[in-house]
Protein backbone atom coordinates (compact mmCIF):
# COMPACT_ATOMS: atom_id res chain seq x y z
CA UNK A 1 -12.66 24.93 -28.76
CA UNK A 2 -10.59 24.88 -25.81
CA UNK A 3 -13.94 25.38 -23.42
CA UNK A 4 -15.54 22.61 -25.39
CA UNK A 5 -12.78 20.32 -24.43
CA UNK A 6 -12.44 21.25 -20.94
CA UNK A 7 -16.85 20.77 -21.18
CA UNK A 8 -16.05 17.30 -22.29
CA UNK A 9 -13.16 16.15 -20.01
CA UNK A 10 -15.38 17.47 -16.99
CA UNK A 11 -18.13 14.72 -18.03
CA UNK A 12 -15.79 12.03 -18.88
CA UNK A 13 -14.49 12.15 -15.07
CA UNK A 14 -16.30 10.10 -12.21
CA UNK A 15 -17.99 11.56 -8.71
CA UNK A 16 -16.54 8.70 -6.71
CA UNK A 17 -13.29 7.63 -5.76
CA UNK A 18 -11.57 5.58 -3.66
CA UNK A 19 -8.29 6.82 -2.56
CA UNK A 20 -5.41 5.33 -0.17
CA UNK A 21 -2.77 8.32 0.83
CA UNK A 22 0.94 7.40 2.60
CA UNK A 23 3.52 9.36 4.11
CA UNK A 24 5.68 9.41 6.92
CA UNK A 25 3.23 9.78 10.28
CA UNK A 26 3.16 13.30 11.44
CA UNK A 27 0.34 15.40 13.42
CA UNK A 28 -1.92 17.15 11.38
CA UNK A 29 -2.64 14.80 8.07
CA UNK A 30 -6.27 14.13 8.06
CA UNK A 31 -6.68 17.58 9.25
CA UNK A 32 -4.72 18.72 5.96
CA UNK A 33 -6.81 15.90 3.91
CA UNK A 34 -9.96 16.94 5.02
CA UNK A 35 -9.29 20.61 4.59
CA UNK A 36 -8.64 20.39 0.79
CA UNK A 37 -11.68 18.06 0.29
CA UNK A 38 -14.10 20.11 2.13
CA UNK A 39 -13.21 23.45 -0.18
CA UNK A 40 -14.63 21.11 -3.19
CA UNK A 41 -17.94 20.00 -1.14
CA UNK A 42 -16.43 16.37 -1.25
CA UNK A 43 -18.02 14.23 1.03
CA UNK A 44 -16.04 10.63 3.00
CA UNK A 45 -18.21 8.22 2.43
CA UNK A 46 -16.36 5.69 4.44
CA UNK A 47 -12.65 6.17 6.12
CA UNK A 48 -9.96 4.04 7.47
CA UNK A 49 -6.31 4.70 8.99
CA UNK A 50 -3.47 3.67 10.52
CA UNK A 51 0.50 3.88 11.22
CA UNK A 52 2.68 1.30 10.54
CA UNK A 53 6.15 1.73 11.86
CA UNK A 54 5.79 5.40 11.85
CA UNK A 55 4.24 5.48 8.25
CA UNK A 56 0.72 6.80 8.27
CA UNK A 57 -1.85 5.01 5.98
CA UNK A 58 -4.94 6.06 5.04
CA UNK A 59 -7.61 5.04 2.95
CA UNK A 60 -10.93 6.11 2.32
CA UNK A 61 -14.29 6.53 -0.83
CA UNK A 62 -15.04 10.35 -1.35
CA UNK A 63 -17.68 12.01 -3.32
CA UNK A 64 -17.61 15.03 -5.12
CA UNK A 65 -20.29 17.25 -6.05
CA UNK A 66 -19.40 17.42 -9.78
CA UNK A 67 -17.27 14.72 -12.16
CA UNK A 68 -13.38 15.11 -11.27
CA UNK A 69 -10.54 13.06 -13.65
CA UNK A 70 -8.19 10.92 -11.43
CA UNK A 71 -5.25 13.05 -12.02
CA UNK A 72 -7.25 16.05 -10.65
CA UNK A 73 -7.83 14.29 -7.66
CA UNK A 74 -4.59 13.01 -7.03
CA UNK A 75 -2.75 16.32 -7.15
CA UNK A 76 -5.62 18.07 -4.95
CA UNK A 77 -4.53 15.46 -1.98
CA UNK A 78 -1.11 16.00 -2.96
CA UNK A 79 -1.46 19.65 -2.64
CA UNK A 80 -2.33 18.81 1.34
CA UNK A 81 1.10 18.06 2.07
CA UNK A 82 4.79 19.24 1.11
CA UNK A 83 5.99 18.84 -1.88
CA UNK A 84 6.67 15.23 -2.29
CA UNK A 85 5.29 14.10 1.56
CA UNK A 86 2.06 12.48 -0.02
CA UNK A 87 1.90 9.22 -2.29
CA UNK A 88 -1.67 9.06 -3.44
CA UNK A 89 -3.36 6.18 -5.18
CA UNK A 90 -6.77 6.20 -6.91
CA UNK A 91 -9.27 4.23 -7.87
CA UNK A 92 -12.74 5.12 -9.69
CA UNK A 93 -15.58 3.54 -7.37
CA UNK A 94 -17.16 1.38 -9.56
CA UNK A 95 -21.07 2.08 -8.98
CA UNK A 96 -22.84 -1.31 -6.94
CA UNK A 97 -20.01 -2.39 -5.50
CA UNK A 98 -20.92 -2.14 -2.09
CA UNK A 99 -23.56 -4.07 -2.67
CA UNK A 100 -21.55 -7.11 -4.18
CA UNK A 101 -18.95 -8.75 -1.53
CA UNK A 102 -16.79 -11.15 -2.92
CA UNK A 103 -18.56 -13.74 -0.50
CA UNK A 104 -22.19 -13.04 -0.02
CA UNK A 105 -23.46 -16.29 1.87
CA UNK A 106 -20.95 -16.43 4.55
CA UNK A 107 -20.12 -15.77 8.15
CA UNK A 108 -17.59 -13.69 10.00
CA UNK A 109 -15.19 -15.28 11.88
CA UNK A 110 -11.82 -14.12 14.22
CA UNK A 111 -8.99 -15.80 13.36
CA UNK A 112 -6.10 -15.06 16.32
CA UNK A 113 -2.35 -16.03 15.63
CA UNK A 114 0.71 -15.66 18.14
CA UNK A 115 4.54 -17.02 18.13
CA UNK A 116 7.55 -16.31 17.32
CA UNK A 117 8.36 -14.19 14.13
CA UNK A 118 9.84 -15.46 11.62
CA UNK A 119 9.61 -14.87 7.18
CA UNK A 120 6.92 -16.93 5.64
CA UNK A 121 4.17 -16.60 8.35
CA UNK A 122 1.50 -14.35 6.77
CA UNK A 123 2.09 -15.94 3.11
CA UNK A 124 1.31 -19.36 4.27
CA UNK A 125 -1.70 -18.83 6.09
CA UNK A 126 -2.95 -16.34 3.62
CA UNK A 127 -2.80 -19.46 0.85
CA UNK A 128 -4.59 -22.01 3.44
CA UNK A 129 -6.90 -19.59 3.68
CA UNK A 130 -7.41 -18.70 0.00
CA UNK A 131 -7.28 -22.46 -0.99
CA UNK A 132 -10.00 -22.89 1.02
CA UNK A 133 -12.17 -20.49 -0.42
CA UNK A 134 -12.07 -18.51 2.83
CA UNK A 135 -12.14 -14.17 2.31
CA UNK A 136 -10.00 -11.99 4.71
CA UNK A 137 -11.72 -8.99 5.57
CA UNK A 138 -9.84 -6.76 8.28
CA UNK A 139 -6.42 -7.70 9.00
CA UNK A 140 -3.93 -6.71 11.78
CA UNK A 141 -0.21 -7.49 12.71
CA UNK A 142 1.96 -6.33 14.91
CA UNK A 143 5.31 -7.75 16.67
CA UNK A 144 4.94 -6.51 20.49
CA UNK A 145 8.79 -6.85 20.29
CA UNK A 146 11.67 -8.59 18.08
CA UNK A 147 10.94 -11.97 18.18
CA UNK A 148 7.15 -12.07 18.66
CA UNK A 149 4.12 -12.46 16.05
CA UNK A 150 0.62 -11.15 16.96
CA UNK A 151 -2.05 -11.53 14.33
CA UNK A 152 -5.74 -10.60 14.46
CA UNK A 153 -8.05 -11.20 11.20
CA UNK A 154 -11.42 -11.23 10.43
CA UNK A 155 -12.47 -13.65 7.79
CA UNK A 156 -15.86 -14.47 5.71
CA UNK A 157 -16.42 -18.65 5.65
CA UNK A 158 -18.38 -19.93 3.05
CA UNK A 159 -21.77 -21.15 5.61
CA UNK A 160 -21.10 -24.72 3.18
CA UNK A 161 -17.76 -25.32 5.08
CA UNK A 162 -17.64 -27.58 7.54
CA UNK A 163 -16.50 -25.35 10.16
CA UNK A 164 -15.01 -27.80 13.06
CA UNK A 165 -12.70 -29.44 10.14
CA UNK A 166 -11.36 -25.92 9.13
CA UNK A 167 -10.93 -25.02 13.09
CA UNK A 168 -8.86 -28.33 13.23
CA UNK A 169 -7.06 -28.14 10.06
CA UNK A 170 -5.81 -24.62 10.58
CA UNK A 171 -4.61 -25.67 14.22
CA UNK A 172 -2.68 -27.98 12.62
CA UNK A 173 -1.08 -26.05 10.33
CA UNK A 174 -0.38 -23.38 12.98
CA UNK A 175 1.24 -26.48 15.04
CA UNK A 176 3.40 -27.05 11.81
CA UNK A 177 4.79 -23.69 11.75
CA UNK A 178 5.04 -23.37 15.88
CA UNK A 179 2.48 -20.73 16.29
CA UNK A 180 -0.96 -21.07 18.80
CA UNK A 181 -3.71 -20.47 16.25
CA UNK A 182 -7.48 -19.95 17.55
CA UNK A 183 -10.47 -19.77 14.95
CA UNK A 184 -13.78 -18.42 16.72
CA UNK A 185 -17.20 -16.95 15.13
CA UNK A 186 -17.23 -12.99 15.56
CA UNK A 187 -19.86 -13.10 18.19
CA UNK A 188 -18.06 -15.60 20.57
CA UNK A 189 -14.78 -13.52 20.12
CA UNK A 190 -16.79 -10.36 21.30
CA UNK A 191 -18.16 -11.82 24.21
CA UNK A 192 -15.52 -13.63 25.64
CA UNK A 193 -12.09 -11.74 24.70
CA UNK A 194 -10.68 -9.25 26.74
CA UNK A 195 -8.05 -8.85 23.79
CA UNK A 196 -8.95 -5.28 22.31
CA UNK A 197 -8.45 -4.98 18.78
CA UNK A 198 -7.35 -1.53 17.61
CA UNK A 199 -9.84 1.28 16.67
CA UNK A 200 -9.08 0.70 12.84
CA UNK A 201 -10.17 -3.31 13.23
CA UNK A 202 -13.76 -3.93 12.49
C-alpha cells in the first residue's frame, strides 16, 4: 500500500519548475544550488541573479530527470543552505509557455529614467505603462547614492502604437514628476549608449 502511494505521488509531480531562491548575499550560493541539483541530474534551463542591498536573488526553470512534488523541491534547495538561510518559492512550469509572451506582435524598446528619489516613482510609471498596454520585460534600479534615481527597463510596445506620441507622452509625464526620461528602440540604445547595463539586464 504504502509503495503504491509513494508510485502514485511520484507521477502526480511535474519535471519542470521554476524556482526564485533569497537570502542574505554571501560567497558560495549558486555553488551550493547547483551542487544539490546536479546529484538529482536536474538540468537549468534558463538562470538569472542578482543582489539587492546585500540580499542575493536568484531565479531560474530546472528540469529533472523524473516527476518531483513542489514540496520535494523546495526542501532539496533549502537543504543547500543553513537552516533557515534559504526562502524558496516554486512554481510548476506550465508546458508552452515559452512559446506564448504576453505580447507577441511587439518591439523592444529601452526606456532610461534619472532624478531625484523620491516614493511614488516606479508605481506611476509602471501604471502609464500598463495603461497603455505596454509589457516590461527586464527591469533595473538602483540609487548611485541617497538622493538619486537610476532606472533602466526594457519594454515590449504593441507595433499598433504610435510610437513618437508614447515617446512624447512619457516625457511629459517624466517632466511632471521632475525626472529626465528617454524612450529609444533596443537597437538604437545598443549602438549609441556607452551606459552599460548590468550582466543580469537583457
Amino acid at each position: 500500500m504504502s509503495t503504491q502511494n509513494n508510485k502514485q505521488s511520484k507521477q502526480s509531480g511535474s519535471l519542470r519548475f521554476v524556482v526564485a531562491v533569497m537570502s542574505r548575499d554571501r560567497v558560495g550560493i549558486v555553488r551550493d544550488v547547483t551542487a544539490v541539483l546536479n546529484r538529482q541530474n536536474a538540468n537549468i534551463d534558463s538562470i538569472s541573479q542578482t543582489v539587492l542591498s546585500n540580499y542575493f536573488a536568484l531565479t531560474f526553470v530546472v528540469s529533472f530527470p523524473e516527476p518531483m512534488e513542489d514540496e520535494a523541491v523546495r526542501e532539496l534547495l533549502r537543504s543547500a543552505g543553513a537552516a533557515g538561510e534559504f526562502e524558496v518559492g516554486i512554481k510548476t512550469f506550465e508546458p508552452g509557455v515559452e512559446d506564448k509572451p504576453a505580447l507577441t506582435d511587439a518591439d523592444s524598446f529601452v526606456l532610461t529614467v534619472t532624478g531625484q528619489d523620491r516614493p511614488g516613482i516606479l508605481g506611476q510609471l509602471a501604471a502609464y505603462l500598463a495603461g497603455k498596454g505596454i509589457n516590461i520585460l527586464d527591469l533595473y534600479v538602483r540609487r548611485p547614492d541617497a538622493e538619486q534615481f537610476v532606472l533602466i527597463s526594457q519594454l515590449a510596445v504593441p507595433r499598433r502604437m504610435n510610437i513618437a506620441q508614447i515617446r512624447l507622452d512619457i516625457e511629459e509625464l517624466g517632466r511632471r514628476i521632475h525626472l529626465t526620461v528617454a524612450l529609444q528602440h533596443e537597437n538604437i540604445f545598443r549602438a549609441t549608449n556607452e551606459l552599460t547595463p548590468p550582466s543580469t539586464f537583457f
